[in-house]
Every structure is written in structure tokens, then in C-alpha cells.
PDB file of N, CA and C in Angstrom:
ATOM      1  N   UNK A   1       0.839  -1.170   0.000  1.00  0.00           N
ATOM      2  CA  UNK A   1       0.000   0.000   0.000  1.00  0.00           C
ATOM      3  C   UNK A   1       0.890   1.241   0.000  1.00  0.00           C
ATOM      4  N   UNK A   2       0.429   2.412  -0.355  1.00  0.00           N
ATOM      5  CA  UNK A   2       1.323   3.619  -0.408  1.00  0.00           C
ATOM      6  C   UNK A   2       1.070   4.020   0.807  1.00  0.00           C
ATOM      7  N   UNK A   3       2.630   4.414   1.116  1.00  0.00           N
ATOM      8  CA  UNK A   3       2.860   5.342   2.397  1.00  0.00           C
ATOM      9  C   UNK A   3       2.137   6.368   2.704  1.00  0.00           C
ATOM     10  N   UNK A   4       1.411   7.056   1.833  1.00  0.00           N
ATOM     11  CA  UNK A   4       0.748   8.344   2.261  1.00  0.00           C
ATOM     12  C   UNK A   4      -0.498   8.067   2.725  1.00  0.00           C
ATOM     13  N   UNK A   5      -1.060   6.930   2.027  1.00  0.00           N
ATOM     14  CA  UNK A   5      -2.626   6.347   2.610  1.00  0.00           C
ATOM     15  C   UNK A   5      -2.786   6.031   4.311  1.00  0.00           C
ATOM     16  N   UNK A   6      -1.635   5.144   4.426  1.00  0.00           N
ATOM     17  CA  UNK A   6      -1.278   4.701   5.421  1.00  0.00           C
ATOM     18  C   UNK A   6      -0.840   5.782   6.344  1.00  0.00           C
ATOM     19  N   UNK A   7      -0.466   6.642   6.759  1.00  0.00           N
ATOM     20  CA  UNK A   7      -0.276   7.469   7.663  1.00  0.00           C
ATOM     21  C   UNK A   7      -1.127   8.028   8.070  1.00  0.00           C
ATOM     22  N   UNK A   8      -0.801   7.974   9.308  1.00  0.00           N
ATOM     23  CA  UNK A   8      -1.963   8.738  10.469  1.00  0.00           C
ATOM     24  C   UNK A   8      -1.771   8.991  11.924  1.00  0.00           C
ATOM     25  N   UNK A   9      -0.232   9.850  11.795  1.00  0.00           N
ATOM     26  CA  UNK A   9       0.505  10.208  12.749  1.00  0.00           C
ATOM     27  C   UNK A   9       0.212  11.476  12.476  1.00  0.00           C
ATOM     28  N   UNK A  10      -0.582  12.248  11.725  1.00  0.00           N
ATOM     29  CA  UNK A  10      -1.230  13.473  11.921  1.00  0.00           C
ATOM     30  C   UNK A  10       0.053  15.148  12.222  1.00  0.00           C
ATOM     31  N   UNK A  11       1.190  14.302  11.113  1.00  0.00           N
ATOM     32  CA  UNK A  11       2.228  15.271  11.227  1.00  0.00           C
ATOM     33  C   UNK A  11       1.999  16.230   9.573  1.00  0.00           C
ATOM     34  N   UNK A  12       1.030  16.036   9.236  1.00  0.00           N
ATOM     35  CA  UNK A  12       1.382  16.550   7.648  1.00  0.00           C
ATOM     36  C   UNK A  12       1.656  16.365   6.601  1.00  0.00           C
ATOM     37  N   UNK A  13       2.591  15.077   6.686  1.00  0.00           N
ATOM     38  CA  UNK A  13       3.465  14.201   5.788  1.00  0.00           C
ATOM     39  C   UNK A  13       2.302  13.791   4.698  1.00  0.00           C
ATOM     40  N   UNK A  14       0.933  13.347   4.788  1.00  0.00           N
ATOM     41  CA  UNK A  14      -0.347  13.194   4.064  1.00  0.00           C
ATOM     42  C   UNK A  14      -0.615  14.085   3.233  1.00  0.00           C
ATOM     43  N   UNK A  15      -0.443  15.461   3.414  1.00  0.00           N
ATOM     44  CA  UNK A  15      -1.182  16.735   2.776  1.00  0.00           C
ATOM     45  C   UNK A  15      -0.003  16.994   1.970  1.00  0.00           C
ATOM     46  N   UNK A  16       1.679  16.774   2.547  1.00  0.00           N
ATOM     47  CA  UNK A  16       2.774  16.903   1.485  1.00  0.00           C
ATOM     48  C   UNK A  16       2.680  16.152   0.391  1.00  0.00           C
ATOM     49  N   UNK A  17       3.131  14.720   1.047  1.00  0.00           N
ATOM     50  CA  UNK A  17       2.582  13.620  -0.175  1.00  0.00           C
ATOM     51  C   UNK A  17       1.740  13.449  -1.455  1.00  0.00           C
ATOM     52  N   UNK A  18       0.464  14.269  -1.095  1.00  0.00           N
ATOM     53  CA  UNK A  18      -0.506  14.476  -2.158  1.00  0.00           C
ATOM     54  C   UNK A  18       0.044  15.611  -3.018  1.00  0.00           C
ATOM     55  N   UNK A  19       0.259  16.812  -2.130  1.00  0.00           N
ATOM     56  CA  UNK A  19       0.971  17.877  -2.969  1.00  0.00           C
ATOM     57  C   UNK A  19       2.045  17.267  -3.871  1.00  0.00           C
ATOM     58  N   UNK A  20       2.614  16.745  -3.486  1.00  0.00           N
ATOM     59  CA  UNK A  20       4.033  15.870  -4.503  1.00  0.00           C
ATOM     60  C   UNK A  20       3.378  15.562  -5.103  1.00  0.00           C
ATOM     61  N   UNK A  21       2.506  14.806  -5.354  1.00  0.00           N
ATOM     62  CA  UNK A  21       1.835  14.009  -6.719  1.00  0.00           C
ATOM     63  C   UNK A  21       1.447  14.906  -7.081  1.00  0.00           C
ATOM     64  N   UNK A  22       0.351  15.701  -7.138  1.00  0.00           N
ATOM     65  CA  UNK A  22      -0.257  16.734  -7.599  1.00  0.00           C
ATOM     66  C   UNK A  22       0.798  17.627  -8.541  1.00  0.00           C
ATOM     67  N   UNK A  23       2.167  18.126  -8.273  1.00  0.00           N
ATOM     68  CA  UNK A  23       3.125  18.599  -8.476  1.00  0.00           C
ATOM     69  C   UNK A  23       3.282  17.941  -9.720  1.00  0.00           C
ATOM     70  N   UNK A  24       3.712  16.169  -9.400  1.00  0.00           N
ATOM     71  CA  UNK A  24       4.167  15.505 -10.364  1.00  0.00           C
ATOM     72  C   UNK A  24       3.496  15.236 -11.427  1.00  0.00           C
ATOM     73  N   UNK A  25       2.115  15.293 -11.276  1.00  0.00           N
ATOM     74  CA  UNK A  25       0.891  14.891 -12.449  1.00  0.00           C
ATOM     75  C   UNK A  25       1.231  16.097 -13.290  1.00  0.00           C
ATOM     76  N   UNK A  26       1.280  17.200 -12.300  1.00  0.00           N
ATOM     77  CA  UNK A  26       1.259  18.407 -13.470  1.00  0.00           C
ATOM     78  C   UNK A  26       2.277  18.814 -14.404  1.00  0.00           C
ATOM     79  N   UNK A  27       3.549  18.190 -13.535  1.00  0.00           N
ATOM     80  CA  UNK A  27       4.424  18.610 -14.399  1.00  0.00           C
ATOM     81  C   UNK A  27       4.780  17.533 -15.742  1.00  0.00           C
ATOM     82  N   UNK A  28       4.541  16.170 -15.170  1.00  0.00           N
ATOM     83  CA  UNK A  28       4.045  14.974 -16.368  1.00  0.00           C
ATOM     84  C   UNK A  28       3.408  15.709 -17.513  1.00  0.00           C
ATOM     85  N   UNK A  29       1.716  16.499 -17.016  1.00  0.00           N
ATOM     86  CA  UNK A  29       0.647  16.372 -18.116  1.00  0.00           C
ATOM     87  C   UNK A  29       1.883  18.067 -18.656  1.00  0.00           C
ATOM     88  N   UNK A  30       2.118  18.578 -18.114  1.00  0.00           N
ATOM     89  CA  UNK A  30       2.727  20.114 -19.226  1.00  0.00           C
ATOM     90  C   UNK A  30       4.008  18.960 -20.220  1.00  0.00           C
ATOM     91  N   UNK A  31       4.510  18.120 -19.944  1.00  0.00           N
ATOM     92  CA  UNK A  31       5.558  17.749 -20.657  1.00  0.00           C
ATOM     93  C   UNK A  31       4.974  16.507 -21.854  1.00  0.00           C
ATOM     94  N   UNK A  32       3.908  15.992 -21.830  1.00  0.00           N
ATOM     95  CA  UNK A  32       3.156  15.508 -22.566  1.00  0.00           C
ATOM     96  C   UNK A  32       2.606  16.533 -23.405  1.00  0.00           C
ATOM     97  N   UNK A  33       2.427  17.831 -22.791  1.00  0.00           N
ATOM     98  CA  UNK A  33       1.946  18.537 -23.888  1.00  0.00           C
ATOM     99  C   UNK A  33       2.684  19.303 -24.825  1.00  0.00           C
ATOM    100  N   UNK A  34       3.394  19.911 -24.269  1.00  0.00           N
ATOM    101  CA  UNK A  34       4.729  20.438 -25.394  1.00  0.00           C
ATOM    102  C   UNK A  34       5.588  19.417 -26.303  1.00  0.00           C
ATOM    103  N   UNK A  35       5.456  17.507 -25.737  1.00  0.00           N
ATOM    104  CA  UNK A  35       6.030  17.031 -26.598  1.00  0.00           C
ATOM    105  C   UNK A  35       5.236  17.032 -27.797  1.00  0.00           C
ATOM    106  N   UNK A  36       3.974  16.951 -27.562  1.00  0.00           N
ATOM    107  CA  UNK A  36       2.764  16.664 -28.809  1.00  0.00           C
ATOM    108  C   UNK A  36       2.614  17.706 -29.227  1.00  0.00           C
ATOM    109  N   UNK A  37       2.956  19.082 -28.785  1.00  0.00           N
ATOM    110  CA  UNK A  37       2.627  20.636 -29.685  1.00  0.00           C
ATOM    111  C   UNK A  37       4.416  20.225 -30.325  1.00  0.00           C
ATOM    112  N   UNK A  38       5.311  19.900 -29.879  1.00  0.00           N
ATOM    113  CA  UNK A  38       6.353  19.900 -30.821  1.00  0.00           C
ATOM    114  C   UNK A  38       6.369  18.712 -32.099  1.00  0.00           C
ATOM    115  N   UNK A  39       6.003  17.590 -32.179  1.00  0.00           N
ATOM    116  CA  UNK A  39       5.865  16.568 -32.468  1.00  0.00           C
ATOM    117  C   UNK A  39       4.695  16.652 -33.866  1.00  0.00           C
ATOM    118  N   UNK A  40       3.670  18.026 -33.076  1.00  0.00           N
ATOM    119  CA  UNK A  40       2.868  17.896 -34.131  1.00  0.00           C
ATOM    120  C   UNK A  40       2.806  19.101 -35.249  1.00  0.00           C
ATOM    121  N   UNK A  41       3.804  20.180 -34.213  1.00  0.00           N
ATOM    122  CA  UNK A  41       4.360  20.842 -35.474  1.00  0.00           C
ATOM    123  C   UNK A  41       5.342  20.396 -36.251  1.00  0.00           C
ATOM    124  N   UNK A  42       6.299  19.338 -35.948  1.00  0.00           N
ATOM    125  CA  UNK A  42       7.077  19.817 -36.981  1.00  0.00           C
ATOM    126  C   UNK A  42       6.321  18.347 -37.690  1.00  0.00           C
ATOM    127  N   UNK A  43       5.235  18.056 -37.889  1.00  0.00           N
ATOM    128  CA  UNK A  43       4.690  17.377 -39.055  1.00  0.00           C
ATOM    129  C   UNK A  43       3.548  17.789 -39.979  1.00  0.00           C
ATOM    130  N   UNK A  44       2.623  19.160 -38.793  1.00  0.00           N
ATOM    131  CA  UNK A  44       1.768  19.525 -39.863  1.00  0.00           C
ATOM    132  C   UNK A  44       2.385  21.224 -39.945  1.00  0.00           C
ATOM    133  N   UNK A  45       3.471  21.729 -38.905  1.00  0.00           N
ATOM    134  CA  UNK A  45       3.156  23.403 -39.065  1.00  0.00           C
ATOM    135  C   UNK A  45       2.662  23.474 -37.887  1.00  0.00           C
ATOM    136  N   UNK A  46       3.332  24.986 -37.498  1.00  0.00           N
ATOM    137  CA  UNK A  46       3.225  25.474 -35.892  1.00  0.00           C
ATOM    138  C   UNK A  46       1.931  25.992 -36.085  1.00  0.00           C
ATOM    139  N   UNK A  47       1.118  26.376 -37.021  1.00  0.00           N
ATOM    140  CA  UNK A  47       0.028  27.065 -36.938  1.00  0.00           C
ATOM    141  C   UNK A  47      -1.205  26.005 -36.536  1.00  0.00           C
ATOM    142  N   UNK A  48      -1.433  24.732 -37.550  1.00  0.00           N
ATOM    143  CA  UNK A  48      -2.179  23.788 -37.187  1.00  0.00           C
ATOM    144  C   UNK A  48      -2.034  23.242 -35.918  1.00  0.00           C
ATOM    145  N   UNK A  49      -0.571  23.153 -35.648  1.00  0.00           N
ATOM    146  CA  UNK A  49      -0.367  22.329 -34.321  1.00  0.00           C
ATOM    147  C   UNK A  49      -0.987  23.415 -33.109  1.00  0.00           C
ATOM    148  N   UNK A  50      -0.549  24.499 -33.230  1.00  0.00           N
ATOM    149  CA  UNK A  50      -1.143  25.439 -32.491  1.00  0.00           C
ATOM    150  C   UNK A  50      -2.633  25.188 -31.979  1.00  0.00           C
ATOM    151  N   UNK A  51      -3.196  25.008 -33.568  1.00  0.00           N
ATOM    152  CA  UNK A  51      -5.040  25.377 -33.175  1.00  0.00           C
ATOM    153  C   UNK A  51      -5.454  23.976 -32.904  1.00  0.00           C
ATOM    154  N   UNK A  52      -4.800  22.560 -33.019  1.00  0.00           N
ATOM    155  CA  UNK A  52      -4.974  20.876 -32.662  1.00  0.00           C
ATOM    156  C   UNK A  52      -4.595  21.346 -30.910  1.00  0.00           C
ATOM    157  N   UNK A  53      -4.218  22.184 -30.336  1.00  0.00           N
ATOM    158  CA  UNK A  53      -3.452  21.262 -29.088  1.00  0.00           C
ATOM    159  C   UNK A  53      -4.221  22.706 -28.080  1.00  0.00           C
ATOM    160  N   UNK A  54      -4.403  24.150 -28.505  1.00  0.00           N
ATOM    161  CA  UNK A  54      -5.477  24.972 -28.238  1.00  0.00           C
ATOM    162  C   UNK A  54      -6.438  24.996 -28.259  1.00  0.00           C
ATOM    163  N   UNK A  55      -7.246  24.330 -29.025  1.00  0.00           N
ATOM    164  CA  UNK A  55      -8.654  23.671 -29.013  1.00  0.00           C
ATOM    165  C   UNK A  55      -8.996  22.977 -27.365  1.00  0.00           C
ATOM    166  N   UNK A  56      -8.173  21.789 -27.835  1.00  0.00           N
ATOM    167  CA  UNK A  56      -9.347  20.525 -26.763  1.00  0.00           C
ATOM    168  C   UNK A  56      -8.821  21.854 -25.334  1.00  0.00           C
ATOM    169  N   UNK A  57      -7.355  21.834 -24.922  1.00  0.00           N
ATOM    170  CA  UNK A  57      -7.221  23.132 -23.759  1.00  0.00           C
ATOM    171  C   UNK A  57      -8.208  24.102 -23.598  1.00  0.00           C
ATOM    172  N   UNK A  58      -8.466  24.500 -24.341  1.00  0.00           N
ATOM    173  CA  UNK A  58      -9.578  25.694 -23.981  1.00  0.00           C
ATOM    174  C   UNK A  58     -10.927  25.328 -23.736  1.00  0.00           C
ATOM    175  N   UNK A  59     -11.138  23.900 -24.610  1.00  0.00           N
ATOM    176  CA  UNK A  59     -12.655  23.769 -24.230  1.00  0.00           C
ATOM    177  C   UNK A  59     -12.773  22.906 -23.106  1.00  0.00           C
ATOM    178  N   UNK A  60     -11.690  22.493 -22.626  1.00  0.00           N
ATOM    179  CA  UNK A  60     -11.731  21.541 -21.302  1.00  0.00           C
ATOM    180  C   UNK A  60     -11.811  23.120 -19.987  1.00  0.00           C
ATOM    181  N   UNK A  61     -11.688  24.193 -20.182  1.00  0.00           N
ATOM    182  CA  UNK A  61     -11.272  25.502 -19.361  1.00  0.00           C
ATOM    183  C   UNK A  61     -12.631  25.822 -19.770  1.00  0.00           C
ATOM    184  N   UNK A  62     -13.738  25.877 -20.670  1.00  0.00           N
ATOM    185  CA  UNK A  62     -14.369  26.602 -20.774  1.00  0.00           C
ATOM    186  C   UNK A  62     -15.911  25.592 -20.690  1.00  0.00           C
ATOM    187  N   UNK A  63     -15.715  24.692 -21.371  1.00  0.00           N
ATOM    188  CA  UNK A  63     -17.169  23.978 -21.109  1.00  0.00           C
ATOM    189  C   UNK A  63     -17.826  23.667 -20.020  1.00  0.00           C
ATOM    190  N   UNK A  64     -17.094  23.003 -18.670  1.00  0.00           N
ATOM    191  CA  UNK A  64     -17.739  23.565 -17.272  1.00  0.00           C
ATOM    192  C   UNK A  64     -18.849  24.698 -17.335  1.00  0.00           C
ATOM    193  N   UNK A  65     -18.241  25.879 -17.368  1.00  0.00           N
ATOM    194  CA  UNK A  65     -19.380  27.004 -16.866  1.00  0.00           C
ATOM    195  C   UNK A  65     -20.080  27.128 -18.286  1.00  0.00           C
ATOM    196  N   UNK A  66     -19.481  27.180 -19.239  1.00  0.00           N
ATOM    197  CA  UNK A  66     -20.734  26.674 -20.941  1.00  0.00           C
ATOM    198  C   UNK A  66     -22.048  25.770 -19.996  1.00  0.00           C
ATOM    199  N   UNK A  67     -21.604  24.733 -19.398  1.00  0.00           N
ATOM    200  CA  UNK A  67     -22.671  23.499 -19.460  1.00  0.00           C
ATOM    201  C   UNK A  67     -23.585  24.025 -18.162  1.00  0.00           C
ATOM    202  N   UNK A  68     -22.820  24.780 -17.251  1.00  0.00           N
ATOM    203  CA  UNK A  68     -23.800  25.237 -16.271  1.00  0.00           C
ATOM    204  C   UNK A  68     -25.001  26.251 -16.365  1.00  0.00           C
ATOM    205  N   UNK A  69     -23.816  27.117 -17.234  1.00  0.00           N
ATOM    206  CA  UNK A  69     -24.721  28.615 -18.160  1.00  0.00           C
ATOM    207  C   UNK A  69     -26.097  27.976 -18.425  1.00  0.00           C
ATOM    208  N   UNK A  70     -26.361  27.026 -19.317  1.00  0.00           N
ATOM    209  CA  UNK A  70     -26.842  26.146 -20.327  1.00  0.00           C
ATOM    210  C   UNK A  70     -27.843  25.500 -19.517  1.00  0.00           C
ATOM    211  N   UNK A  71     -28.006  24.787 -18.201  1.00  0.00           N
ATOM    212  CA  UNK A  71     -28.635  24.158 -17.444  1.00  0.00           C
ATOM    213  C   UNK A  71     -29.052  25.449 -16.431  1.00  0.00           C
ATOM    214  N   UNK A  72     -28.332  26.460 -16.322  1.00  0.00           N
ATOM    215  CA  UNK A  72     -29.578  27.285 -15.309  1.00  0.00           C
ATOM    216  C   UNK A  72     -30.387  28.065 -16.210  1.00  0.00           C
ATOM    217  N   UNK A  73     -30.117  28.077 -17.767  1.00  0.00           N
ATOM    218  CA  UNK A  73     -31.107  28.828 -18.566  1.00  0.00           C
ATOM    219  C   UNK A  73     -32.534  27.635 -18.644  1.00  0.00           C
ATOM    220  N   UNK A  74     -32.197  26.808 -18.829  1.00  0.00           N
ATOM    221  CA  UNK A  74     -32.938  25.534 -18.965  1.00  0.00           C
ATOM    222  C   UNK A  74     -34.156  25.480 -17.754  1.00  0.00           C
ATOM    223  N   UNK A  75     -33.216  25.682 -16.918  1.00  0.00           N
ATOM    224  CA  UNK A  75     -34.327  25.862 -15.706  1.00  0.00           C
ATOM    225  C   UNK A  75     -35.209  27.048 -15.189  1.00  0.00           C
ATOM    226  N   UNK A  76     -34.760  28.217 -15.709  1.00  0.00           N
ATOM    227  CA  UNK A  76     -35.131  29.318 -15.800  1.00  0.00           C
ATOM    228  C   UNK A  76     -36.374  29.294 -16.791  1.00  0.00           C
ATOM    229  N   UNK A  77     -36.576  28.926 -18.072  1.00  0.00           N
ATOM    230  CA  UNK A  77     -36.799  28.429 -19.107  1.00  0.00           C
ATOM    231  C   UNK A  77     -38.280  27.284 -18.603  1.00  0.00           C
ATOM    232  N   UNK A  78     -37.953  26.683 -17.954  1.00  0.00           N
ATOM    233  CA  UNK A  78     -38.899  25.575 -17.182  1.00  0.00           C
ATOM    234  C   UNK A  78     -39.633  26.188 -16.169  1.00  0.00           C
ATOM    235  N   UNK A  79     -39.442  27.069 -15.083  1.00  0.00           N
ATOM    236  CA  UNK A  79     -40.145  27.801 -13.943  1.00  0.00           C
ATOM    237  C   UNK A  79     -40.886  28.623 -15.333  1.00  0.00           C
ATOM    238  N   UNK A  80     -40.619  29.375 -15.780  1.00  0.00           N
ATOM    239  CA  UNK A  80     -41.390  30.684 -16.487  1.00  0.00           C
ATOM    240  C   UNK A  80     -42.017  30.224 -17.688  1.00  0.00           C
ATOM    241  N   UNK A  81     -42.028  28.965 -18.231  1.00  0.00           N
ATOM    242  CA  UNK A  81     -42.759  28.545 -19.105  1.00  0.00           C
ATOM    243  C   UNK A  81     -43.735  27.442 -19.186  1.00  0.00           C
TER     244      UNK A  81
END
């Protein structure tokens, strides 16, 4: 089992631990992404690769509150109609 699950000597070492991963996921997922924005420019062009790897990023940042917008009009929409 991982050490961080397992602790419960209530020194902190739990809330570091996670931060480390958290740290490490992120710095994993940024280096996955610049390999595939490099990888995919130099096969289609920095411009395509640009708008392939800016796309799904932005709509993963933006569709959340899109889908909420969208469901309190809905309901708004439902009371008044």
C-alpha cells in the first residue's frame, strides 16, 4: 500500500505527499503537452499544431461554466414557461 494512505501520525506528511503528486501529475501532463505541440508541429506546421493542441485546452477551461450557463437557462426556461 502507499505510504501516504497509510499514515496517520497526523504530522502533515499526508497533505505533502498528495501535494508531490499533484506537483508531479502536473508537471508529467505540461511535458506531454509540449512534446505533442512539438511533435505535431514539426509534421503539420506550428500554426495547425497550435489550433490541434489549443482547441481541446480551452474547451476543457471553458465547457464547465458553458454546461452550467446552459442548465440554469434551462431551468429558468422551465419555472417561467
Amino acid at each position: 500500500m502507499h505510504p501516504s494512505i497509510t499514515n496517520t501520525r497526523g504530522d502533515g506528511t499526508h497533505e505533502q505527499d498528495q501535494e508531490c503528486e499533484q506537483t508531479l501529475a502536473i508537471t508529467i501532463g505540461l511535458l506531454l503537452l509540449v512534446g505533442t505541440t512539438l511533435l505535431l508541429s514539426c509534421r503539420t506546421g506550428p500554426v495547425t499544431a497550435f489550433v490541434l493542441i489549443a482547441a481541446p485546452v480551452l474547451g476543457a477551461y471553458v465547457l464547465p461554466s458553458l454546461v452550467r450557463v446552459l442548465a440554469l437557462r434551462r431551468a429558468v426556461r422551465r419555472l417561467l414557461g
